[in-house]
N, C-alpha and C. Protein backbone atom coordinates (compact mmCIF):
# COMPACT_ATOMS: atom_id res chain seq x y z
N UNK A 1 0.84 -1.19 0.00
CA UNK A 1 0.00 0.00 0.00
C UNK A 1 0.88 1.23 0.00
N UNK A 2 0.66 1.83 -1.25
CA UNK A 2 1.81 2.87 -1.40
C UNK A 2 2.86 3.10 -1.85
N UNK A 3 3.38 2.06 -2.68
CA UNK A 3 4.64 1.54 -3.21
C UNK A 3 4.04 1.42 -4.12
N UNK A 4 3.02 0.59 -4.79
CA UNK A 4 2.79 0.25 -6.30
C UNK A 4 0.94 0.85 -6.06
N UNK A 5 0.76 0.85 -5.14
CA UNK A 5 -1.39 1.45 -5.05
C UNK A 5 -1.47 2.82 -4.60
N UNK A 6 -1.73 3.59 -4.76
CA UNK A 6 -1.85 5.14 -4.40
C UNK A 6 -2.23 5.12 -3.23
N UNK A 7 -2.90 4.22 -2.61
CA UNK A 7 -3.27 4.67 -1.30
C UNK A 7 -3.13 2.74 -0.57
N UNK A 8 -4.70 3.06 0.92
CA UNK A 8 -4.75 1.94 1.52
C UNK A 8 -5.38 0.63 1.14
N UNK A 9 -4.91 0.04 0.49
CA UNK A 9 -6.08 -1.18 -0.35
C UNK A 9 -7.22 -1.89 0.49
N UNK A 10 -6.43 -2.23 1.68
CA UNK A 10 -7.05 -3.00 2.59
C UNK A 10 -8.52 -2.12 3.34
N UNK A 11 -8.20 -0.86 3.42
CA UNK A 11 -9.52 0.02 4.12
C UNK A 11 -10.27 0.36 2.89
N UNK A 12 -9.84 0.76 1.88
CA UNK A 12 -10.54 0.75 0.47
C UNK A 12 -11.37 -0.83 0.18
N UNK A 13 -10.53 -1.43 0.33
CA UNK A 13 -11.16 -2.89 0.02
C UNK A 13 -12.59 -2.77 0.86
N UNK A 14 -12.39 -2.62 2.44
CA UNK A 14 -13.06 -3.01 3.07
C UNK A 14 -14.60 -1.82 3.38
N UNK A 15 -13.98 -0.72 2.81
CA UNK A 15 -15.26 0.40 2.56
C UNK A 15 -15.99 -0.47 1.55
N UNK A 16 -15.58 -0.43 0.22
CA UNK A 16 -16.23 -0.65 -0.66
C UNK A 16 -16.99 -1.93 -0.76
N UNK A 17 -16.71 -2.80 0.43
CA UNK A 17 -17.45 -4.15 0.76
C UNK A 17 -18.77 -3.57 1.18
N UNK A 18 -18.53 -2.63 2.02
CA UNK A 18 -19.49 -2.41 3.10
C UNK A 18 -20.57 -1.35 2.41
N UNK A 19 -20.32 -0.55 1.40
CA UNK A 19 -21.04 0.60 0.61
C UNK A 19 -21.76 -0.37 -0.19
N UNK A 20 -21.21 -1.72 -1.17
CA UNK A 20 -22.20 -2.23 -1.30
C UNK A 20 -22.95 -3.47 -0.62
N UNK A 21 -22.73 -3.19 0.16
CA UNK A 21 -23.41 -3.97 1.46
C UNK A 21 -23.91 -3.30 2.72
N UNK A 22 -24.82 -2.15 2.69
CA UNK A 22 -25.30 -1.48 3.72
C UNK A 22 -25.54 -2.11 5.11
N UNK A 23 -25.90 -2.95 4.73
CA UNK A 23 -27.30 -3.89 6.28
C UNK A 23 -25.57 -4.06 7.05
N UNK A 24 -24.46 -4.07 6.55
CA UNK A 24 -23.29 -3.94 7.46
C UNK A 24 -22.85 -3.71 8.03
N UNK A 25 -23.40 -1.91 7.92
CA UNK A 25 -22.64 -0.65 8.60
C UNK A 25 -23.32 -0.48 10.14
N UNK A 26 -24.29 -1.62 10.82
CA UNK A 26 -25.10 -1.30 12.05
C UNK A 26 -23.30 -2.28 12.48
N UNK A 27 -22.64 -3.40 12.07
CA UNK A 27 -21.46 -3.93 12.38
C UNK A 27 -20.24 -3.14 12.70
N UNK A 28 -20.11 -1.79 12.40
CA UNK A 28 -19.35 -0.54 12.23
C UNK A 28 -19.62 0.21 13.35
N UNK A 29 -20.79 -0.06 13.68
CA UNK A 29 -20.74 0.89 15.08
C UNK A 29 -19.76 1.18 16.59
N UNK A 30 -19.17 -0.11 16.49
CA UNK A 30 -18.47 -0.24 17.60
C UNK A 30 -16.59 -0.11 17.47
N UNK A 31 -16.32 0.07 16.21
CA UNK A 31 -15.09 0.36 15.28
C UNK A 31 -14.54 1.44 16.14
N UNK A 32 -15.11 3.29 16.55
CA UNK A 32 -14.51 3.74 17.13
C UNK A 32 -13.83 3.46 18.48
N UNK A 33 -13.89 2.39 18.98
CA UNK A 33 -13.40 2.34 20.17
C UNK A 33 -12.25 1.91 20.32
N UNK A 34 -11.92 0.26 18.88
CA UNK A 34 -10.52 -0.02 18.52
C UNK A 34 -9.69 1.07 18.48
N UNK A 35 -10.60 1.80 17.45
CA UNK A 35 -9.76 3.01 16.84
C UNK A 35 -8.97 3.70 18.10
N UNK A 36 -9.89 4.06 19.17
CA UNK A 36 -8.93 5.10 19.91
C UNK A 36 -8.17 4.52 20.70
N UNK A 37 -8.01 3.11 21.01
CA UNK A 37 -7.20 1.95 21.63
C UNK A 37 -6.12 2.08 21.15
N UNK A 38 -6.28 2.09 19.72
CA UNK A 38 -4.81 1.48 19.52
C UNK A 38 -4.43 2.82 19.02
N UNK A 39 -5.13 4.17 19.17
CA UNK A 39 -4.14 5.67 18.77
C UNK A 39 -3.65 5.81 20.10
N UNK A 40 -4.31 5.25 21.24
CA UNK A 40 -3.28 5.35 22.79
C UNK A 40 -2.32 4.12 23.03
N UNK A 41 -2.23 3.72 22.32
CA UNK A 41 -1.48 2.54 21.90
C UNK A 41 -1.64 1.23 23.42
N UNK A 42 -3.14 0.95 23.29
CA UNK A 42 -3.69 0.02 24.11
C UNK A 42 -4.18 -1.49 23.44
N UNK A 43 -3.74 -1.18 21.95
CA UNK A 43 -4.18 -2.19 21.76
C UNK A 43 -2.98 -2.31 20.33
N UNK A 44 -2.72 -3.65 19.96
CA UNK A 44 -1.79 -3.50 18.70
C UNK A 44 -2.46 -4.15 17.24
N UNK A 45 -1.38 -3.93 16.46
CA UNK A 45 -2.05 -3.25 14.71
C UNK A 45 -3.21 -4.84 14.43
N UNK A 46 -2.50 -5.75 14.96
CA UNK A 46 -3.33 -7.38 14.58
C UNK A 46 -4.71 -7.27 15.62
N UNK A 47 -4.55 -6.39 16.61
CA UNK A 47 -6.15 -6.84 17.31
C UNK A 47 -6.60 -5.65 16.25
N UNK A 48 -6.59 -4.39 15.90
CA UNK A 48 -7.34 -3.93 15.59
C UNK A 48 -7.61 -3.95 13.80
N UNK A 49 -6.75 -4.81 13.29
CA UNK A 49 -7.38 -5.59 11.83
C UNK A 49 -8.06 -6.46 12.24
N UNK A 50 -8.13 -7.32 13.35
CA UNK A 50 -9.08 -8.76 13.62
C UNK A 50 -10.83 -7.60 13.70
N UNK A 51 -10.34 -6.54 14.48
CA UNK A 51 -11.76 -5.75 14.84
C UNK A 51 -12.47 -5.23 13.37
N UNK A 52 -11.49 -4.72 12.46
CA UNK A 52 -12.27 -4.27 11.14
C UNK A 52 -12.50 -5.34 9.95
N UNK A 53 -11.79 -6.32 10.39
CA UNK A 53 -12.00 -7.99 9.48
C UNK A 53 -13.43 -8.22 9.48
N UNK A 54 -13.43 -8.68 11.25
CA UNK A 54 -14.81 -9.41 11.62
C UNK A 54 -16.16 -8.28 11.95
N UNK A 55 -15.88 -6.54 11.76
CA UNK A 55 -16.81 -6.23 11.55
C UNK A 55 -17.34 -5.91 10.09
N UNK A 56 -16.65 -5.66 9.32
CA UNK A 56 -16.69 -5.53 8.19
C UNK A 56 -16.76 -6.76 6.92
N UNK A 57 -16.13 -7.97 6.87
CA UNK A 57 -16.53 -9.02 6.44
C UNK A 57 -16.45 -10.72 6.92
N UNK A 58 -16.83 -10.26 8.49
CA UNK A 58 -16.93 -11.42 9.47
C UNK A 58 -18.03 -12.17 8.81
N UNK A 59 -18.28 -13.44 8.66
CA UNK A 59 -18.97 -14.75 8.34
C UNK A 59 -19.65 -14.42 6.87
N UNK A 60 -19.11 -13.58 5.66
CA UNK A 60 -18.94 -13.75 4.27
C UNK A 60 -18.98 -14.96 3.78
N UNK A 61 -19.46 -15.34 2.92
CA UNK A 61 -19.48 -16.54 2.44
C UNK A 61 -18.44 -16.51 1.27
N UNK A 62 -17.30 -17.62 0.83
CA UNK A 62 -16.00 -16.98 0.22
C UNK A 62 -16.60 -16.81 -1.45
N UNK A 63 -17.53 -17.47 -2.05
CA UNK A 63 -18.04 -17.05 -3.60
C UNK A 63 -18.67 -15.54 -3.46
N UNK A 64 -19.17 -14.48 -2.48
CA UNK A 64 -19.11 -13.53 -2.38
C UNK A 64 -18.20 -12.84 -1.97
N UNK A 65 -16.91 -13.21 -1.58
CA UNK A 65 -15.63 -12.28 -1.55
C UNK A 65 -15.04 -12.63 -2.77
N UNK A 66 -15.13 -13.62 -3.13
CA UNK A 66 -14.20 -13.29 -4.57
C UNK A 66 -14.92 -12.56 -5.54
N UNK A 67 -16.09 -12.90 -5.77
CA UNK A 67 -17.07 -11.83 -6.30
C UNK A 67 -16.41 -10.38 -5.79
N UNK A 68 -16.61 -10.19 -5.11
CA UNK A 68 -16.19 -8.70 -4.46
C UNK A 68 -14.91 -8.26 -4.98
N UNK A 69 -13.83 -9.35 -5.12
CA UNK A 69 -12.61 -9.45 -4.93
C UNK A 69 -11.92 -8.80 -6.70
N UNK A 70 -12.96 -9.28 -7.65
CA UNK A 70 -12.47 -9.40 -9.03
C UNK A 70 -13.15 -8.17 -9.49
N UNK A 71 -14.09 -7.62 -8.50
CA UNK A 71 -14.66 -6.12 -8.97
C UNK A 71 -13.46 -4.87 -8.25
N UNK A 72 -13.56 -5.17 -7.05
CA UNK A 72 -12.09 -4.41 -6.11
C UNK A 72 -10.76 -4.06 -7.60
N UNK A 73 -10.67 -5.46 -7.49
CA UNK A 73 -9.29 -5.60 -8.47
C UNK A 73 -9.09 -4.97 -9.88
N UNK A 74 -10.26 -4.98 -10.41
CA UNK A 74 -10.77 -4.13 -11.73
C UNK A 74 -10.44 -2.89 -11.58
N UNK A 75 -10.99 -2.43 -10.60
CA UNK A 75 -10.95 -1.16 -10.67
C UNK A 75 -9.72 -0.73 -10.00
N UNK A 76 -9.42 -1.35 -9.37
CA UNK A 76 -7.56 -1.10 -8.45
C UNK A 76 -6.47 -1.08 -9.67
N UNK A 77 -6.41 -1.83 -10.72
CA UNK A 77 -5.61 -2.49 -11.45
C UNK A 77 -5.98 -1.01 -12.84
N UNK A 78 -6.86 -0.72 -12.88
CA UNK A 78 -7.03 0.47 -14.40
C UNK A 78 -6.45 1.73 -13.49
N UNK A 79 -7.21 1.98 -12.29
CA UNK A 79 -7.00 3.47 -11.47
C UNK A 79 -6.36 3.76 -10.62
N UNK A 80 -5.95 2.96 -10.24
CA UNK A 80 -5.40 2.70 -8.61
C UNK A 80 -3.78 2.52 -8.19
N UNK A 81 -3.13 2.39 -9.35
CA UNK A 81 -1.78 1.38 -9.53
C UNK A 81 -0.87 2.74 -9.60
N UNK A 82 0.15 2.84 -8.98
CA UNK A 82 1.82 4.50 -9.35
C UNK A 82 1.74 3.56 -10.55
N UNK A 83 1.43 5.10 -11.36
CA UNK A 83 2.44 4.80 -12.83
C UNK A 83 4.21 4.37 -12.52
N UNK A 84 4.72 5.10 -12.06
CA UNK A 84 6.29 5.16 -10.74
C UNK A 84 6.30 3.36 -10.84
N UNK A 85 5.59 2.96 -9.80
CA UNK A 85 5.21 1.56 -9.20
C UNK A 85 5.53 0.57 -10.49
N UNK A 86 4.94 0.87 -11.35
CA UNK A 86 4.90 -0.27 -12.53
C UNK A 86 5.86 0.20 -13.48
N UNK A 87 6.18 1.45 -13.59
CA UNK A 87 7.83 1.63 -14.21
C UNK A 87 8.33 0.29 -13.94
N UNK A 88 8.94 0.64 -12.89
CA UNK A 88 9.64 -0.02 -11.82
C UNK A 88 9.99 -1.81 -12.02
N UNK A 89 8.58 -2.28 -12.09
CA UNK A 89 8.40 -3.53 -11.62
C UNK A 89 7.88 -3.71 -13.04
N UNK A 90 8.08 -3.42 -14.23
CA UNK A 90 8.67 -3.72 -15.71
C UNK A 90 10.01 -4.04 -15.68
N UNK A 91 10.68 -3.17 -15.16
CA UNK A 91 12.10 -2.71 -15.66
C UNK A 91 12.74 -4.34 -14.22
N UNK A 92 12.26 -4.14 -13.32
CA UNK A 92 12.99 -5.56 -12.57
C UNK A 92 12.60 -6.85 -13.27
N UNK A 93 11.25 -6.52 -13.97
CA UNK A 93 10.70 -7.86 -14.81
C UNK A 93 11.88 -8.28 -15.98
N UNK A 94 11.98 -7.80 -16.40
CA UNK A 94 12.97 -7.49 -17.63
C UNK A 94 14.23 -7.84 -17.72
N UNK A 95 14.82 -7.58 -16.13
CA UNK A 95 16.12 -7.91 -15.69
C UNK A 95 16.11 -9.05 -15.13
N UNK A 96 15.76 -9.54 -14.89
CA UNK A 96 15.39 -11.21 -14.31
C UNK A 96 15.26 -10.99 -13.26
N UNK A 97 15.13 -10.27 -12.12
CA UNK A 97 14.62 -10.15 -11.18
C UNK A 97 13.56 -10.84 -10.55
N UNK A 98 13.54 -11.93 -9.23
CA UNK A 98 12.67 -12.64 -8.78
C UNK A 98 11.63 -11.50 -7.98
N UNK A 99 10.51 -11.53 -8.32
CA UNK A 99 9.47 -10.32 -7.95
C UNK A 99 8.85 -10.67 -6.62
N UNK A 100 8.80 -10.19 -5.52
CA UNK A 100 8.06 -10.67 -3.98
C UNK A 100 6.99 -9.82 -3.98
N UNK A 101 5.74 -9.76 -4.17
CA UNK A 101 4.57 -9.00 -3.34
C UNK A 101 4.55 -9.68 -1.67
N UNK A 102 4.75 -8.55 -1.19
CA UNK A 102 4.98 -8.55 0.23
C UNK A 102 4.23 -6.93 1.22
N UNK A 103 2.95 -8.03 1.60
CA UNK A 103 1.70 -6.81 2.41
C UNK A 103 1.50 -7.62 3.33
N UNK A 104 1.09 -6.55 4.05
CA UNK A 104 0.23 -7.00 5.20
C UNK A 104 -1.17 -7.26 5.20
N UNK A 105 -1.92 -6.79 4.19
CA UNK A 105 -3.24 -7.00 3.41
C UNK A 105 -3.31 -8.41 3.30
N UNK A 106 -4.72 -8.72 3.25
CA UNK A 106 -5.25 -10.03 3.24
C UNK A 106 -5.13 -11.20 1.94
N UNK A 107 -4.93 -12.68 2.47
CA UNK A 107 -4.76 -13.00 0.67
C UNK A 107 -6.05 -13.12 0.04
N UNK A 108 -6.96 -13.01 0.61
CA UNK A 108 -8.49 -13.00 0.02
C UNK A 108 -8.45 -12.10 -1.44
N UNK A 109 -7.20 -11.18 -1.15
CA UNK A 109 -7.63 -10.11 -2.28
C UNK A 109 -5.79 -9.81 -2.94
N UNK A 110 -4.82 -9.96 -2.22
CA UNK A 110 -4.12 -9.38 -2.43
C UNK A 110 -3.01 -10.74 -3.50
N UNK A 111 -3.40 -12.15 -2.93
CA UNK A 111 -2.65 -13.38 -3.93
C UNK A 111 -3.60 -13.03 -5.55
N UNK A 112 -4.25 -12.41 -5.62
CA UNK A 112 -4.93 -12.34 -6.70
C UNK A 112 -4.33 -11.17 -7.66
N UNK A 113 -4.30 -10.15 -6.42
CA UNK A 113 -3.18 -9.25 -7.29
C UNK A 113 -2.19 -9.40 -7.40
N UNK A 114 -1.62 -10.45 -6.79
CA UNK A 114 0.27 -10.66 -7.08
C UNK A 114 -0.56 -11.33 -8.85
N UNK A 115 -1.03 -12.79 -8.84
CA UNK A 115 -1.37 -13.01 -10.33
C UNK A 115 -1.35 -11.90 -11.30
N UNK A 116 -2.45 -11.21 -11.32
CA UNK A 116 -2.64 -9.90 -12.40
C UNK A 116 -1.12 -9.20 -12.49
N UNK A 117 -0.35 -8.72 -11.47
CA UNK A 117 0.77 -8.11 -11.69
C UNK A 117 1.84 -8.61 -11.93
N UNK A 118 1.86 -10.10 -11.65
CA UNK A 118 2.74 -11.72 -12.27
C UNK A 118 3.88 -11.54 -11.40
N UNK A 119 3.58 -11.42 -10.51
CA UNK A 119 4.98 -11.37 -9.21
C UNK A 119 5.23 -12.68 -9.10
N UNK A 120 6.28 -13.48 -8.67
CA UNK A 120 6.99 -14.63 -8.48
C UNK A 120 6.20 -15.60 -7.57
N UNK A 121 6.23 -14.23 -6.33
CA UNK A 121 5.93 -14.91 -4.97
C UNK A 121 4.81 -13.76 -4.31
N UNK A 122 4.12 -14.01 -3.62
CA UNK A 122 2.92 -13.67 -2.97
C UNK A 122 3.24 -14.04 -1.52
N UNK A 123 3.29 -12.77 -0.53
CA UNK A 123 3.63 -12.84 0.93
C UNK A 123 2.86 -11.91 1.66
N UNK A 124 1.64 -12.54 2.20
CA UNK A 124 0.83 -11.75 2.83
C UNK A 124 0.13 -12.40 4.22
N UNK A 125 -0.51 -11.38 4.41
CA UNK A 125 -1.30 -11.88 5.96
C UNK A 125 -2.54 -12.99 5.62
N UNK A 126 -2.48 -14.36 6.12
CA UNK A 126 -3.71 -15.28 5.62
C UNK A 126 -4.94 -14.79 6.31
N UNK A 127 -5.84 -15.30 6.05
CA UNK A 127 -7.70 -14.78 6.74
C UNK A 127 -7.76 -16.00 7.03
N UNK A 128 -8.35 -16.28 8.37
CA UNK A 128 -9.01 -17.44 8.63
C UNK A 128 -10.42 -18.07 8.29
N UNK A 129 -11.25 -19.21 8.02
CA UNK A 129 -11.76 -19.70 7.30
C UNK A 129 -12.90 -20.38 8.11
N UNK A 130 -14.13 -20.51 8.47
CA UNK A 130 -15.00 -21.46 8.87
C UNK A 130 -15.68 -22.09 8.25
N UNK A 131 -15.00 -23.12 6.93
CA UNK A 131 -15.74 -23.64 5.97
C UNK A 131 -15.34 -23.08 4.87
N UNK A 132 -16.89 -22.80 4.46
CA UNK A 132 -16.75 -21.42 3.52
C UNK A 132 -17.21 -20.08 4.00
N UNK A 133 -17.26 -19.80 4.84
CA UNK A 133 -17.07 -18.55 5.45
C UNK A 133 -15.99 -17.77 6.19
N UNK A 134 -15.74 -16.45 6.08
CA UNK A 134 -14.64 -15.48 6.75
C UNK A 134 -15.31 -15.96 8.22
N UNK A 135 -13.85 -16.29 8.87
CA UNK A 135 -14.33 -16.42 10.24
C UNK A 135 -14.45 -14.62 10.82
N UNK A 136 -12.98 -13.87 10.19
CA UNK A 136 -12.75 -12.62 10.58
C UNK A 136 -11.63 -12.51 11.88
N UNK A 137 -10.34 -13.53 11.71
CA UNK A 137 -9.71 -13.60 12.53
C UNK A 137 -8.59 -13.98 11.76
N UNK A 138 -6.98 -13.98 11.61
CA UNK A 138 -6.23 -14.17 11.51
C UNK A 138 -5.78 -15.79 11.16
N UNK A 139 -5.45 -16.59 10.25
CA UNK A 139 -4.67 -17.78 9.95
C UNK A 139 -3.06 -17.65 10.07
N UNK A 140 -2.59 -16.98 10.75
CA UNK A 140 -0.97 -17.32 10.48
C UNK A 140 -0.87 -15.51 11.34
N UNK A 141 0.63 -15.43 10.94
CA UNK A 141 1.49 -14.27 11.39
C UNK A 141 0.85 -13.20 10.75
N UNK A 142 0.67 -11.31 11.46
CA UNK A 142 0.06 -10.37 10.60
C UNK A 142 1.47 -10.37 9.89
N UNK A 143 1.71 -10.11 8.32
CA UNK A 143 2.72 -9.78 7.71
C UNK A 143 2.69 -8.39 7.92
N UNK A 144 3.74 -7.90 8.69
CA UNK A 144 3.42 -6.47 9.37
C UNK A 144 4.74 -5.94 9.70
N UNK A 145 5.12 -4.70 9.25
CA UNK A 145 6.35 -4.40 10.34
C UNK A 145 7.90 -4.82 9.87
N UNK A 146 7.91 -5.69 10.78
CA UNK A 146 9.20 -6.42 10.84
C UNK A 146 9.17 -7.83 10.32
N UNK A 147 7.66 -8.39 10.14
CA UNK A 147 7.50 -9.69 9.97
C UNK A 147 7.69 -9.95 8.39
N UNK A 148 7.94 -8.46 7.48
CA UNK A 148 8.13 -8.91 6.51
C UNK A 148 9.78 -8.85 6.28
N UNK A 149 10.53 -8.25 7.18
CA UNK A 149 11.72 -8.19 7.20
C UNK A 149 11.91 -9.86 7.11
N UNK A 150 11.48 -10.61 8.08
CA UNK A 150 11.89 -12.14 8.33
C UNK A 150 11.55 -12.70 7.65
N UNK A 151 10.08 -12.55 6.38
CA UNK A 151 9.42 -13.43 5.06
C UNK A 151 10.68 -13.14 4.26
N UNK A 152 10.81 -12.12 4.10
CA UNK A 152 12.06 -11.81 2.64
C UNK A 152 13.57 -12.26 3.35
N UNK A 153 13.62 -11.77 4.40
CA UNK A 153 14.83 -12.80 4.62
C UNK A 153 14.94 -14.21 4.54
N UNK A 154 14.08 -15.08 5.13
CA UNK A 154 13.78 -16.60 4.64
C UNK A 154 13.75 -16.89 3.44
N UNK A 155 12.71 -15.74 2.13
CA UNK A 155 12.33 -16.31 0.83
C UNK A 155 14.46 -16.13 0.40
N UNK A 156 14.82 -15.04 0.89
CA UNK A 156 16.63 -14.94 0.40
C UNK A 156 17.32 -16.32 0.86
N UNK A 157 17.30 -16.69 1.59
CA UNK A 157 18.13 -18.10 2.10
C UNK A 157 17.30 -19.38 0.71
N UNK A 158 16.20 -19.00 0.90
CA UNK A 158 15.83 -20.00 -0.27
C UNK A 158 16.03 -20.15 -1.91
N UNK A 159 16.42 -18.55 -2.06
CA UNK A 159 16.95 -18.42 -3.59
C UNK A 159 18.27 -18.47 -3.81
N UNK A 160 18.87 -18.51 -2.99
CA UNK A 160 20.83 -17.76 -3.29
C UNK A 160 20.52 -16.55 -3.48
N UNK A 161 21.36 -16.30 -4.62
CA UNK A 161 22.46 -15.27 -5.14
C UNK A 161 21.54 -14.73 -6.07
N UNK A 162 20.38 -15.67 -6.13
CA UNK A 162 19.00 -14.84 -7.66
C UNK A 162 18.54 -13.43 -7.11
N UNK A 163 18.78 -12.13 -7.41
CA UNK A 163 18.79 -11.31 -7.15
C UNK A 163 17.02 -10.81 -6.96
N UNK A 164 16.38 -10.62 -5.83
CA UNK A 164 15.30 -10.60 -5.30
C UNK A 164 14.65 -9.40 -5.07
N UNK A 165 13.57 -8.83 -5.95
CA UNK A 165 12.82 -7.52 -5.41
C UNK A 165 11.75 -7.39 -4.87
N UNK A 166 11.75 -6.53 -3.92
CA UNK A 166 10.47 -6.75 -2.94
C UNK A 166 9.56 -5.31 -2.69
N UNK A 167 8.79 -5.50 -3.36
CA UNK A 167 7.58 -4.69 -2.91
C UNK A 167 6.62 -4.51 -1.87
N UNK A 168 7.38 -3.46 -0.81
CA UNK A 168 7.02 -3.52 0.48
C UNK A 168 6.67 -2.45 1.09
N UNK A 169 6.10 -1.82 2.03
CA UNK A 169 6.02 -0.78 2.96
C UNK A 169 6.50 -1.12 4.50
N UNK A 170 7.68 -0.75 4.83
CA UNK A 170 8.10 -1.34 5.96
C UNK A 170 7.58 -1.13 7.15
N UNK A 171 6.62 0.38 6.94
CA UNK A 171 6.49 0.62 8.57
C UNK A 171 5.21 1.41 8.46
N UNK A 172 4.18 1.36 9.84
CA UNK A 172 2.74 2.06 9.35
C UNK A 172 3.13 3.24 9.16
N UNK A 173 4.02 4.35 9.18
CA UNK A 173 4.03 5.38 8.62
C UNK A 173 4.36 5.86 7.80
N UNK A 174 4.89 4.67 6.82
CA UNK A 174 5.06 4.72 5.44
C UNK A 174 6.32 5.36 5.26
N UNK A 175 7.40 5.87 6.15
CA UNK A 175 8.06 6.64 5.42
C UNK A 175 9.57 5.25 5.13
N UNK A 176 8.99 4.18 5.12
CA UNK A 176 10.57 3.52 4.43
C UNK A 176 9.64 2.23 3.68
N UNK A 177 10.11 2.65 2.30
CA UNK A 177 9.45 1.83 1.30
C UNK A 177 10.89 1.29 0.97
N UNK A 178 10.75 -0.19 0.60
CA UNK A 178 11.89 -0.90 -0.51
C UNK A 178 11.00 -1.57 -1.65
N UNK A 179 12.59 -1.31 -2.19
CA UNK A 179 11.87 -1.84 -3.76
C UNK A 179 13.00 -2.01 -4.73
């Protein structure tokens, strides 16, 4: 988010679930309270994605998130994308460069955009599953922070010397992007 998308995909994603899905937003009511938790820093970044997951597309059934998912992506992929961003990640394509999409965003939406943008590898935060429904809770590590420092360091021990680019935002304040 911010490196190759103009903005937040994941809160974009999750508005635009909810705009066309009204009967939702009575689920939204209780959102400000995470919110001011974790601006006093009472609560951290994984409880308060579990809080906008499971209010926003808690017990989804998954043929309506991908539905959701391939309309999101449409329109992310024509409007949404740094011209900058895809310079970029031509010109590493080109050079043989092994390509990492690496977010903290969900793979419900975001392994779909590594496909469309033909990245190598896809490294993101999993969603947990009750069946076929969003439980709205976490499957694995938030890819967050530092945790993507340790994905791209692991995916490096696994390639050698194949020279590896990673499309990342290192920190919530955005100010250290690699690439």
């Amino acid at each position: 988010d911010g490196t190759l998308t103009s903005g937040d995909s994941y809160l974009a994603y999750l508005i635009g679930f909810v705009v066309r899905h009204p009967s939702r937003l009575v689920r939204l009511l209780h959102l400000p309270w995470p919110l001011l938790r974790f601006s006093m820093g009472l609560i951290d970044n994984v409880s308060l994605k579990r809080h906008f997951l499971r209010a926003c597309l808690g017990g989804i059934q998954c043929l309506e998130l991908q539905r959701w998912t391939q309309t999101f992506l449409d329109r992310l992929v024509s409007q949404g994308l740094s011209r900058d961003g895809l310079v970029a990640l031509e010109r590493h394509r080109r050079d043989g460069d092994m390509l990492i999409l690496l977010s903290a965003s969900f793979d419900f939406y975001v392994e779909e955009l590594g496909r469309r943008l033909r990245f190598d590898h896809v490294l993101c935060t999993k969603a947990a599953w009750n069946g076929d429904y969003l439980s709205g809770d976490l499957a694995g590590p938030n890819r967050y922070g530092l945790e993507k420092l340790r994905c791209l360091a692991e995916m490096k021990t696994q390639v050698g010397e194949m020279p590896v680019i990673a499309y990342a935002e290192l920190d919530r304040l955005g100010r250290t992007r690699a690439n």
